[in-house]
PDB file of N, CA and C in Angstrom:
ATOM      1  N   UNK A   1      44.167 -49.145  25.176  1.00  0.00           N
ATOM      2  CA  UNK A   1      43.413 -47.913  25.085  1.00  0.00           C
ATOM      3  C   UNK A   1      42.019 -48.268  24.570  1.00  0.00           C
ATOM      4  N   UNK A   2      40.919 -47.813  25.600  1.00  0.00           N
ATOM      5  CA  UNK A   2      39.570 -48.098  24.649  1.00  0.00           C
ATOM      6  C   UNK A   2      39.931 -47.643  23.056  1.00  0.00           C
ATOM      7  N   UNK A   3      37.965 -47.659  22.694  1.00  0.00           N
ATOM      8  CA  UNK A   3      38.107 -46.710  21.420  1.00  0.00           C
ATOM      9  C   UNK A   3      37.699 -45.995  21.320  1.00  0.00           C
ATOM     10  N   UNK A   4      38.414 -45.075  20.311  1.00  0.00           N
ATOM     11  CA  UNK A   4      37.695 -43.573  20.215  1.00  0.00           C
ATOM     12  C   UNK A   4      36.931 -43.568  18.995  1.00  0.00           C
ATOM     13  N   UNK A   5      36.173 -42.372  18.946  1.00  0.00           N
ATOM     14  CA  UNK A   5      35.465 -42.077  17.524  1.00  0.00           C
ATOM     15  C   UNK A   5      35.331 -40.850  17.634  1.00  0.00           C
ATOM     16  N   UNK A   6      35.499 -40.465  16.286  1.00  0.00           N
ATOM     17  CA  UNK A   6      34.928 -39.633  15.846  1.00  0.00           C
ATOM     18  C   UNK A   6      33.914 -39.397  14.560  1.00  0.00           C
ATOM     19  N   UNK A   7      32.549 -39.082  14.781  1.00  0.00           N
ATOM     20  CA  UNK A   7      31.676 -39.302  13.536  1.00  0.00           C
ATOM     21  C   UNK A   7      31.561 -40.899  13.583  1.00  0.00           C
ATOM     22  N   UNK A   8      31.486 -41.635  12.449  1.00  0.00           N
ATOM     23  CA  UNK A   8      31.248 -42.359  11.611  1.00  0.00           C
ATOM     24  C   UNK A   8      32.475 -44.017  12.204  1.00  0.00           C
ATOM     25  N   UNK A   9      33.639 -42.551  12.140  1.00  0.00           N
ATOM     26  CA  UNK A   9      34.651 -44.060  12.580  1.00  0.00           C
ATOM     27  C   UNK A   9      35.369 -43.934  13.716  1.00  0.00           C
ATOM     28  N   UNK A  10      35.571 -45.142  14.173  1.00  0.00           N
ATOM     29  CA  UNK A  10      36.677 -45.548  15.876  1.00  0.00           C
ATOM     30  C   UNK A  10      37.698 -46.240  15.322  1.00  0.00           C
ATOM     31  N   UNK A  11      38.566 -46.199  16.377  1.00  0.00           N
ATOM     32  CA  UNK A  11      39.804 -46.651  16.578  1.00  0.00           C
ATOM     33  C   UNK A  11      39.970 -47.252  17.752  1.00  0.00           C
ATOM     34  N   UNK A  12      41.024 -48.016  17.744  1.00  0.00           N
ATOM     35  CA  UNK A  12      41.515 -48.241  19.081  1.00  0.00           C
ATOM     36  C   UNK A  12      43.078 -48.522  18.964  1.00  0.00           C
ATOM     37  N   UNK A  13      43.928 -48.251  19.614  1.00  0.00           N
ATOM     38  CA  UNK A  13      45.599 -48.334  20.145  1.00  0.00           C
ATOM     39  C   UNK A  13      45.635 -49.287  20.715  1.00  0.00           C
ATOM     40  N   UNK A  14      46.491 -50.318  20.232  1.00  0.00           N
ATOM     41  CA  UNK A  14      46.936 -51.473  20.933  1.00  0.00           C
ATOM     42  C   UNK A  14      48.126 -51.913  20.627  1.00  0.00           C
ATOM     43  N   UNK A  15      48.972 -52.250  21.844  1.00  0.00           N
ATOM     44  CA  UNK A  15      50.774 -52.735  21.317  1.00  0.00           C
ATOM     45  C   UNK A  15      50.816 -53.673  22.550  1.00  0.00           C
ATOM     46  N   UNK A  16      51.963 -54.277  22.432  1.00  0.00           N
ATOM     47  CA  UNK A  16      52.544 -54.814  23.408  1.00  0.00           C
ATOM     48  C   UNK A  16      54.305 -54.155  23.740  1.00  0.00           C
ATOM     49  N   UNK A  17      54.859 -54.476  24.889  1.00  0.00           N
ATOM     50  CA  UNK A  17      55.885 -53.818  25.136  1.00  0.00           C
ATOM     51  C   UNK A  17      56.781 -54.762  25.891  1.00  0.00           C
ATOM     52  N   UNK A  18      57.681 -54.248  25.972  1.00  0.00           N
ATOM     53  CA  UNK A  18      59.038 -54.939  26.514  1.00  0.00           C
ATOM     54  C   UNK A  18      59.329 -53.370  27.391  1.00  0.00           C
ATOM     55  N   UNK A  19      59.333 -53.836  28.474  1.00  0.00           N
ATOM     56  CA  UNK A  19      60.151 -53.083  29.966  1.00  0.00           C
ATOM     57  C   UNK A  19      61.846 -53.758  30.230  1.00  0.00           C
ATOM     58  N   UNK A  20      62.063 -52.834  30.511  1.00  0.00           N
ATOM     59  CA  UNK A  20      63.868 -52.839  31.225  1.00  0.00           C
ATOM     60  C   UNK A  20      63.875 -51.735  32.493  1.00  0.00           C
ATOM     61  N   UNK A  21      63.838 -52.481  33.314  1.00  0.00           N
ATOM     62  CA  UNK A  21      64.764 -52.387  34.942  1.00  0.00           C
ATOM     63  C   UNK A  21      66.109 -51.516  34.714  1.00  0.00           C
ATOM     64  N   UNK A  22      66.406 -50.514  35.706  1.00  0.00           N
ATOM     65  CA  UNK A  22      68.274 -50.451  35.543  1.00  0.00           C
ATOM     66  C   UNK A  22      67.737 -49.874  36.762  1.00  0.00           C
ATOM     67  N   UNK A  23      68.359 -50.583  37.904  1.00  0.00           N
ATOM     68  CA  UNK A  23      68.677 -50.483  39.307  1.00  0.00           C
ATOM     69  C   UNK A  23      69.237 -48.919  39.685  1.00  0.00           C
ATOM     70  N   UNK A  24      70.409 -49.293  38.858  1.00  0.00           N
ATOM     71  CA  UNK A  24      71.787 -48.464  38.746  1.00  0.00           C
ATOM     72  C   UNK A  24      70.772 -46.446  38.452  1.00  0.00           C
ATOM     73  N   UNK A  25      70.567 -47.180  37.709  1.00  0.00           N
ATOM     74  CA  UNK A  25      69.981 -45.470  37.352  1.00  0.00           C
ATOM     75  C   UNK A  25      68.541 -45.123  38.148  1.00  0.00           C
ATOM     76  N   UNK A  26      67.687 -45.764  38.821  1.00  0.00           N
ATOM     77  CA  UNK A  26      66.336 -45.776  38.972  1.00  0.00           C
ATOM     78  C   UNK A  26      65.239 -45.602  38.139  1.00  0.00           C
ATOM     79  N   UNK A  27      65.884 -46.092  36.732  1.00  0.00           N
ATOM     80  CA  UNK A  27      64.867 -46.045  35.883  1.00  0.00           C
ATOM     81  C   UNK A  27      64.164 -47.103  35.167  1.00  0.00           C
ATOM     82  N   UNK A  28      62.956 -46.626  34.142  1.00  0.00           N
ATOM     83  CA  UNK A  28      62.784 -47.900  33.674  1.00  0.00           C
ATOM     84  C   UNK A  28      62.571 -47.686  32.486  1.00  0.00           C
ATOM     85  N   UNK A  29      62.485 -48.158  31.146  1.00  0.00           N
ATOM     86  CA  UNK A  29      62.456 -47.593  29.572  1.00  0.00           C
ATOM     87  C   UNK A  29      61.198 -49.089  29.367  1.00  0.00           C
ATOM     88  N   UNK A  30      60.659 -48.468  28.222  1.00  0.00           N
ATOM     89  CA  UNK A  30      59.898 -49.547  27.529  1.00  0.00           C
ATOM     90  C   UNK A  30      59.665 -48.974  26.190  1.00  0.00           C
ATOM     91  N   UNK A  31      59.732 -50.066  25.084  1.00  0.00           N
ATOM     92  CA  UNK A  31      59.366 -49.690  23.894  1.00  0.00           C
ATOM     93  C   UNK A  31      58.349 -50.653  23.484  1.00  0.00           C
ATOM     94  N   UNK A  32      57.620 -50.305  22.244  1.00  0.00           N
ATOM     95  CA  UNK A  32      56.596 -51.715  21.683  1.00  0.00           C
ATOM     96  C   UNK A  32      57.388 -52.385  20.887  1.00  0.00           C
ATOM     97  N   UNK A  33      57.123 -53.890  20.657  1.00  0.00           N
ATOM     98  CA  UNK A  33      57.333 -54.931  20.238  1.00  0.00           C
ATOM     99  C   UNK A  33      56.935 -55.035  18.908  1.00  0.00           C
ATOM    100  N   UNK A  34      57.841 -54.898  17.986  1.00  0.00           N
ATOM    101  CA  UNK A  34      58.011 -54.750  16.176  1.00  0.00           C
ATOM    102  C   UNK A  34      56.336 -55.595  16.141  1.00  0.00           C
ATOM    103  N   UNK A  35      55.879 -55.425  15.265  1.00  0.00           N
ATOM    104  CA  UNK A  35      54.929 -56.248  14.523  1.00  0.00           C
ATOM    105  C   UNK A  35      53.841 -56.699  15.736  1.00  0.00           C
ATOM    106  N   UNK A  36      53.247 -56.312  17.009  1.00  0.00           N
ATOM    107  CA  UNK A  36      52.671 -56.738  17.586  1.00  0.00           C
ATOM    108  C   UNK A  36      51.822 -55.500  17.903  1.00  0.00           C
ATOM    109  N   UNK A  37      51.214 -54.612  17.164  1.00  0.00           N
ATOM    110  CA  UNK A  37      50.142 -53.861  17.423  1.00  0.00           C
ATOM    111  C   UNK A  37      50.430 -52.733  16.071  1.00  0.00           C
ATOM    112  N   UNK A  38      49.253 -51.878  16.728  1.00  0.00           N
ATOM    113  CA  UNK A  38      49.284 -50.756  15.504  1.00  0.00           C
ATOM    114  C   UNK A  38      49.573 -49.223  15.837  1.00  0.00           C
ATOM    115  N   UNK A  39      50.595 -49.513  17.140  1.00  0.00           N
ATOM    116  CA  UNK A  39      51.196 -48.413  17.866  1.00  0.00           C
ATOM    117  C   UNK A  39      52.335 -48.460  18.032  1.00  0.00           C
ATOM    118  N   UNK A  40      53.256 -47.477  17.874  1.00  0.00           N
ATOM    119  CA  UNK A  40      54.756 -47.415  18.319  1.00  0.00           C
ATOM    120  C   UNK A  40      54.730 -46.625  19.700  1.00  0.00           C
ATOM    121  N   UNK A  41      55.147 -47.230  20.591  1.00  0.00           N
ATOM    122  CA  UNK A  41      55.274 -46.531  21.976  1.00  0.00           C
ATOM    123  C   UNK A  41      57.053 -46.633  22.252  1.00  0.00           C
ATOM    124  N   UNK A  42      57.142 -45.451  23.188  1.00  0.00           N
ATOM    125  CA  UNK A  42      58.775 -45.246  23.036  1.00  0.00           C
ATOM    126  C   UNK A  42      58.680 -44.543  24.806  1.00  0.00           C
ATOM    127  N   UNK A  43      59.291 -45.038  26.074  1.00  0.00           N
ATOM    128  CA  UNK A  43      59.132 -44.387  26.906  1.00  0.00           C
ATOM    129  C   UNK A  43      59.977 -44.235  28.003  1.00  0.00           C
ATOM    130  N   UNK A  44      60.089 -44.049  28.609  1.00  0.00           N
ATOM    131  CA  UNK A  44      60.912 -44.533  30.327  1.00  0.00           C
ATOM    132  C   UNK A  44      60.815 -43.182  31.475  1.00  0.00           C
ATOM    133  N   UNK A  45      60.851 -43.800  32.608  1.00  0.00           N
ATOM    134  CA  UNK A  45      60.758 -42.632  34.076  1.00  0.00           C
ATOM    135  C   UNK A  45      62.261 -42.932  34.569  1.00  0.00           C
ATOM    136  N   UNK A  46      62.142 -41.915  35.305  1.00  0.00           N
ATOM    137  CA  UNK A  46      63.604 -42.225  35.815  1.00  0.00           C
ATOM    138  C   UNK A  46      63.169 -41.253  37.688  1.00  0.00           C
ATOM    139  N   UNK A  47      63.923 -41.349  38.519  1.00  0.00           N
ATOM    140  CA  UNK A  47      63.687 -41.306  39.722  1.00  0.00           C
ATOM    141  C   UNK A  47      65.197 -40.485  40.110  1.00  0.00           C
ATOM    142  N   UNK A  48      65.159 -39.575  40.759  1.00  0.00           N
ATOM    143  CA  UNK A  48      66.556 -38.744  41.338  1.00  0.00           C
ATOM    144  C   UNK A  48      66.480 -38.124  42.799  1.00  0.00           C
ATOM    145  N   UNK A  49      66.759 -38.558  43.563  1.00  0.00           N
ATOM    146  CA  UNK A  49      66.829 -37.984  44.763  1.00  0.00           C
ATOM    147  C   UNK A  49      67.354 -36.505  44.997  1.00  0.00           C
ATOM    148  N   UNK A  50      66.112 -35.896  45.330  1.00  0.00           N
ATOM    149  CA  UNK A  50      66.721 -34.445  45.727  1.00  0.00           C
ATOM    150  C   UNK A  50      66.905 -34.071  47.556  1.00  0.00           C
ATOM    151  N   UNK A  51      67.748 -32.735  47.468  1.00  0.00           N
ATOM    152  CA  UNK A  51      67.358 -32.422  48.967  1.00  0.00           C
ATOM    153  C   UNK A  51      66.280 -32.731  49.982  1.00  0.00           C
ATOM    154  N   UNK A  52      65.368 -31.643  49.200  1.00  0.00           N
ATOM    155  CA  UNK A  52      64.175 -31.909  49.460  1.00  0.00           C
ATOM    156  C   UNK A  52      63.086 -32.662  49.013  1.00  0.00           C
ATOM    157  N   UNK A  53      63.016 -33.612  48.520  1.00  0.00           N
ATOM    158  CA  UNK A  53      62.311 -34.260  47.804  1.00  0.00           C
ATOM    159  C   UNK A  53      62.677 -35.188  46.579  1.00  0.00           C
ATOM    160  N   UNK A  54      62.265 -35.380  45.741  1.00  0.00           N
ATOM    161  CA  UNK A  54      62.456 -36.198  44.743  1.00  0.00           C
ATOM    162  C   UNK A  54      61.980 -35.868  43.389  1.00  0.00           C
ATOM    163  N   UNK A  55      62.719 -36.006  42.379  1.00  0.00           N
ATOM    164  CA  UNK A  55      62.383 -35.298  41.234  1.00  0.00           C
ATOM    165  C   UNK A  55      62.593 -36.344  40.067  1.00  0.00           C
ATOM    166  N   UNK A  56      61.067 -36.714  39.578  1.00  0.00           N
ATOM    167  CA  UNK A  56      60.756 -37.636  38.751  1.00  0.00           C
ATOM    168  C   UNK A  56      60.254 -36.941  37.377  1.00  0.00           C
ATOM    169  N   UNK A  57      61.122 -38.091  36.352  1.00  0.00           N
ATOM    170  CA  UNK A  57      61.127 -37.588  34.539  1.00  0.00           C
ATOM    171  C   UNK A  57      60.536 -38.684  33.873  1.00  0.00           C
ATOM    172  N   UNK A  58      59.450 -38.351  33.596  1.00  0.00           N
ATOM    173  CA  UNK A  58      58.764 -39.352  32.290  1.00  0.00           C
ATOM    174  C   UNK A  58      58.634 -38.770  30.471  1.00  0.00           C
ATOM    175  N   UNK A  59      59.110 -39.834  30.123  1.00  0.00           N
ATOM    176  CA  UNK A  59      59.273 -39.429  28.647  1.00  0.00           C
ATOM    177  C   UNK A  59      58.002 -40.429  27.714  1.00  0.00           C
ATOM    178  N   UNK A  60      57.338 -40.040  27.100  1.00  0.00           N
ATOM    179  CA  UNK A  60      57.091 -41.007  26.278  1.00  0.00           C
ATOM    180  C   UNK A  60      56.392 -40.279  24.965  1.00  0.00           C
ATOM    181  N   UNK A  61      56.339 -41.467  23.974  1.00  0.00           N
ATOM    182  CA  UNK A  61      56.393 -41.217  22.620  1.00  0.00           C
ATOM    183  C   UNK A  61      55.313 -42.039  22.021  1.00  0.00           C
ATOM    184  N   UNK A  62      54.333 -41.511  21.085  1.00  0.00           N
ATOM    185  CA  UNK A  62      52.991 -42.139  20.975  1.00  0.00           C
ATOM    186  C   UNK A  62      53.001 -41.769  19.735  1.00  0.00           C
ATOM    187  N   UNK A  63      52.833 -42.828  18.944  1.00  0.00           N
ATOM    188  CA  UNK A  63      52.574 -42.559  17.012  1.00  0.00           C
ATOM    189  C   UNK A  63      51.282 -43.884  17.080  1.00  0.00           C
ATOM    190  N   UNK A  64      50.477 -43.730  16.154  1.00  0.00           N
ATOM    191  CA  UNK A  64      49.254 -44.494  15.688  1.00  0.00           C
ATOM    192  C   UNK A  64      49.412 -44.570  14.299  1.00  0.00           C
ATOM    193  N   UNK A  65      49.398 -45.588  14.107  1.00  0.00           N
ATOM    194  CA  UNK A  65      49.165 -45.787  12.523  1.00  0.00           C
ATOM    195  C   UNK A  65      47.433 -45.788  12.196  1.00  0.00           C
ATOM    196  N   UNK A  66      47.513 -44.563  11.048  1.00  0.00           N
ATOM    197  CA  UNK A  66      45.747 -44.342  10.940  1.00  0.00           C
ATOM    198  C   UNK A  66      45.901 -44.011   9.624  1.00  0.00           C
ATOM    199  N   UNK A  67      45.213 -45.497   8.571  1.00  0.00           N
ATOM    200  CA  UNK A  67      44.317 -45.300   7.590  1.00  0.00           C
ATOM    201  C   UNK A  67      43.824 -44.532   6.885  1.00  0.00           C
ATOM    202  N   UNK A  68      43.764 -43.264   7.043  1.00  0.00           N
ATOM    203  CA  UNK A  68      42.887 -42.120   6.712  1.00  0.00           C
ATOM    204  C   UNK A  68      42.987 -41.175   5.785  1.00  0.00           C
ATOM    205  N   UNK A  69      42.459 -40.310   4.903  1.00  0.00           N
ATOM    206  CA  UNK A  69      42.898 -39.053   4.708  1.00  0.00           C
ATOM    207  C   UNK A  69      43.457 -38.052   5.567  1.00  0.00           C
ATOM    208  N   UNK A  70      44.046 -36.936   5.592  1.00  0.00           N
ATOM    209  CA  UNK A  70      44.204 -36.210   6.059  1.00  0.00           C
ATOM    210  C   UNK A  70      43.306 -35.468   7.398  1.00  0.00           C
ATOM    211  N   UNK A  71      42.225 -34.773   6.502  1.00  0.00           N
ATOM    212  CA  UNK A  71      40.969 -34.575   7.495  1.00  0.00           C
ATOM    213  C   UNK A  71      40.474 -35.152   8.765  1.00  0.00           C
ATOM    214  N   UNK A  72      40.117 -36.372   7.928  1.00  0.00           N
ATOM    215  CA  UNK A  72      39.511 -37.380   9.027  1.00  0.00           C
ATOM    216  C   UNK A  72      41.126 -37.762   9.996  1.00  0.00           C
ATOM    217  N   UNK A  73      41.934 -37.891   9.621  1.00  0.00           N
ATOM    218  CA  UNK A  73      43.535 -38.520  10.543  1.00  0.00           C
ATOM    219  C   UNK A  73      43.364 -37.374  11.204  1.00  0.00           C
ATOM    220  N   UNK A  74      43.624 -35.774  10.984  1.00  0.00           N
ATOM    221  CA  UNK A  74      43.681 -34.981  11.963  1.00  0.00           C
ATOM    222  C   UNK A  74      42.866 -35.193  13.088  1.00  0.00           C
ATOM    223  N   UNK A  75      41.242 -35.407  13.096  1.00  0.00           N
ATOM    224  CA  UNK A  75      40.259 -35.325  13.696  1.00  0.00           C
ATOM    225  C   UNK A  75      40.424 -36.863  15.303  1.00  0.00           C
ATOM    226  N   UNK A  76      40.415 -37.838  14.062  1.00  0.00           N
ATOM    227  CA  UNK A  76      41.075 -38.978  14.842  1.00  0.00           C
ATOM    228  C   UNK A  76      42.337 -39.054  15.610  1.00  0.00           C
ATOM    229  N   UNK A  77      43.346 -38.288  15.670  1.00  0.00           N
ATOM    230  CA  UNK A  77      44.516 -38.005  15.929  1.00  0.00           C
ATOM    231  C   UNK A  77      44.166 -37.361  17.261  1.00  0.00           C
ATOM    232  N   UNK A  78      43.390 -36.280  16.884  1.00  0.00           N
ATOM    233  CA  UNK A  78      43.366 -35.263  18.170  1.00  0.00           C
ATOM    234  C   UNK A  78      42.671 -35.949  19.287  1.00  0.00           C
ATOM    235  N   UNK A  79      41.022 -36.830  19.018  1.00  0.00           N
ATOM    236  CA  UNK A  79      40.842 -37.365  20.292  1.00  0.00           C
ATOM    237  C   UNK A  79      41.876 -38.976  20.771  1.00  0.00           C
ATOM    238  N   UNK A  80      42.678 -39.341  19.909  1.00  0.00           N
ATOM    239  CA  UNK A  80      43.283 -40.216  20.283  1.00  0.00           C
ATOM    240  C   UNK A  80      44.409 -39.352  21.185  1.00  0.00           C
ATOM    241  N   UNK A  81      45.403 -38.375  21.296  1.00  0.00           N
ATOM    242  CA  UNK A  81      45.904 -37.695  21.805  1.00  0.00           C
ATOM    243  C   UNK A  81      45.171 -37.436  23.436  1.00  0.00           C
ATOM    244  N   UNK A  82      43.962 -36.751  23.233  1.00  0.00           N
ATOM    245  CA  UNK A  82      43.354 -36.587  24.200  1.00  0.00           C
ATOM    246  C   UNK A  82      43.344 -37.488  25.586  1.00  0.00           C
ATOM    247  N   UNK A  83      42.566 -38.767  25.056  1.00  0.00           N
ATOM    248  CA  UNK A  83      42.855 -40.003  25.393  1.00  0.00           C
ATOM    249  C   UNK A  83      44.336 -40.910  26.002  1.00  0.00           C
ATOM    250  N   UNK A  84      45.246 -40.720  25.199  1.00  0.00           N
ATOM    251  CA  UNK A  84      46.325 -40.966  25.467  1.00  0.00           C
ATOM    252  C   UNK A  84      47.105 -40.042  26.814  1.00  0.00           C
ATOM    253  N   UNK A  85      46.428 -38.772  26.654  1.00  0.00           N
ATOM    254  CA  UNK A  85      46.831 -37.932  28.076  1.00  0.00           C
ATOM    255  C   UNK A  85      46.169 -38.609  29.482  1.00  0.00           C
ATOM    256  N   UNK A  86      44.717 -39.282  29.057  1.00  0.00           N
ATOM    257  CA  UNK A  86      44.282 -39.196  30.384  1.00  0.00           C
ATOM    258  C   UNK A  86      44.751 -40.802  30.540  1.00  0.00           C
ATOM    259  N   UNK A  87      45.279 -41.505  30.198  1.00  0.00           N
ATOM    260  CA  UNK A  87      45.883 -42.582  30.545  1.00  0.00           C
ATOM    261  C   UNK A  87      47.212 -42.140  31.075  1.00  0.00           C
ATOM    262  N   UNK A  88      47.711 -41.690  30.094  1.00  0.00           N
ATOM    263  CA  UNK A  88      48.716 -41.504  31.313  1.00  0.00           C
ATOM    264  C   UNK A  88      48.644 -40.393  32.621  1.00  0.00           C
ATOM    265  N   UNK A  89      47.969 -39.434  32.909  1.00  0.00           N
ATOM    266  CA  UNK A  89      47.578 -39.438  33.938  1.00  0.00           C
ATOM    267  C   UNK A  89      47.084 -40.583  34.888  1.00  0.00           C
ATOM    268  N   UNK A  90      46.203 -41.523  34.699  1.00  0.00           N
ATOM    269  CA  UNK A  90      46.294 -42.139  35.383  1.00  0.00           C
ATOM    270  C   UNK A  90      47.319 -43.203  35.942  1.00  0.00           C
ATOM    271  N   UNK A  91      48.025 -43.444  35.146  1.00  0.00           N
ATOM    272  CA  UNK A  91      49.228 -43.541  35.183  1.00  0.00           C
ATOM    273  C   UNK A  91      50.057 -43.500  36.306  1.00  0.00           C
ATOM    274  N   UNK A  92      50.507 -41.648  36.039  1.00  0.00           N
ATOM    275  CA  UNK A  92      51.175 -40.929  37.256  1.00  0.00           C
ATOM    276  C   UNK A  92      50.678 -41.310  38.142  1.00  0.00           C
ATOM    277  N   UNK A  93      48.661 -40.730  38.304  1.00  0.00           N
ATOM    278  CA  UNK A  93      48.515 -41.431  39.760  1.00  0.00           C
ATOM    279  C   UNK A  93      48.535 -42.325  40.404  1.00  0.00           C
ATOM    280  N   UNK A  94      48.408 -43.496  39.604  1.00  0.00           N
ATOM    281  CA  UNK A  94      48.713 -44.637  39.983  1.00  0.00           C
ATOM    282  C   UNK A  94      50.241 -45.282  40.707  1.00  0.00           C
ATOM    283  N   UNK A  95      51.488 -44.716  40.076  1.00  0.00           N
ATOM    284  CA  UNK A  95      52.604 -44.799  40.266  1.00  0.00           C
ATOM    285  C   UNK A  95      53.222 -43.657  41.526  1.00  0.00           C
ATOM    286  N   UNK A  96      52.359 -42.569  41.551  1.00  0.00           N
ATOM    287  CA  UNK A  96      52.366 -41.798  42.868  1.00  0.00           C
ATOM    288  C   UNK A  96      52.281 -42.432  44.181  1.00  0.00           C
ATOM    289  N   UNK A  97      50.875 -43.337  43.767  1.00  0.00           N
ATOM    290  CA  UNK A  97      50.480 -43.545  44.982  1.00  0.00           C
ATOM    291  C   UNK A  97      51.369 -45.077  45.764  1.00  0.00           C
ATOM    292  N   UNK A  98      51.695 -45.459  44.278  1.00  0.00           N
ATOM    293  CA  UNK A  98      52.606 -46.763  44.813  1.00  0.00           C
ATOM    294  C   UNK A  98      54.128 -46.260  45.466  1.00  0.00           C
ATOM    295  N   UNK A  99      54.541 -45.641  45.002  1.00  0.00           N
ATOM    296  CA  UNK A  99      55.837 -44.582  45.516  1.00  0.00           C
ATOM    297  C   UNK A  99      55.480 -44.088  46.745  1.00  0.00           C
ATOM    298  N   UNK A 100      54.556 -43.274  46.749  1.00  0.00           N
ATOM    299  CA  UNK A 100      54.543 -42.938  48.124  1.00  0.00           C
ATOM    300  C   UNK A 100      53.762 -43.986  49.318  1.00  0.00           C
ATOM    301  N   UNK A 101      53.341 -45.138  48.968  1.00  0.00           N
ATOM    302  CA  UNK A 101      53.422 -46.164  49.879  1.00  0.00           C
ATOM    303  C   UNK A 101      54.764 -46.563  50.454  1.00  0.00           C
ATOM    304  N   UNK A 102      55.312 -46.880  49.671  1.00  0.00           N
ATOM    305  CA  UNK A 102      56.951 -47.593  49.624  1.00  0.00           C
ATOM    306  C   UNK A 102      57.772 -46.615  50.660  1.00  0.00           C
ATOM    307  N   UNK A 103      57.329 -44.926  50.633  1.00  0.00           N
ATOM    308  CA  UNK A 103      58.137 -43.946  51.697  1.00  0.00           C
ATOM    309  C   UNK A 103      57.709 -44.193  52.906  1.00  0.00           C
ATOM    310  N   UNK A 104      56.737 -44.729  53.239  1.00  0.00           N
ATOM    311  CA  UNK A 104      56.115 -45.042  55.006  1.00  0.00           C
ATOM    312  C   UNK A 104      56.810 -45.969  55.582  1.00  0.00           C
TER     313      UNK A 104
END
């Protein structure tokens, strides 16, 4: 994640992660790696074939460890949040567009 600021001070989110495959289910989970950043990430998609279409579930879970008082953590919190949405939007689109390659 770049960094954000607000006022005076920035941040930035950084972890590393471990992914798991399960065929069986069409899904995939990932969590971050104890002691290797200053983010806990908690997540997985999963894939279900419908009638008409296909009906995809993403979960994920975003904590930052932030330094701060109160005030300033709220403030920092909220554009890190912000931020964290439009990544994963890109995300989705990114994983849209690879999915719907794979249907042609």
């Amino acid at each position: 994640m770049k960094k954000v600021g607000v006022g005076p001070l920035s941040f930035q989110s950084w972890y590393a992660a471990r992914y798991e495959m399960e065929p069986a289910s069409r899904s995939v989970r990932w969590r971050s790696v104890a002691g290797r950043g200053n983010t806990d990430v908690v997540g997985s998609w999963r894939i279900e074939p419908q009638t008409n279409g296909t009906c995809f579930t993403l979960e994920v879970s975003f904590a930052l460890e932030l330094p701060l008082p109160g005030l300033r953590r709220g403030a920092v919190q909220k554009r890190m949040a912000i931020e964290n949405d439009r990544i994963v939007g890109q995300y989705l689109t990114a994983l849209q567009a690879t999915l719907d390659r794979g249907a042609t």
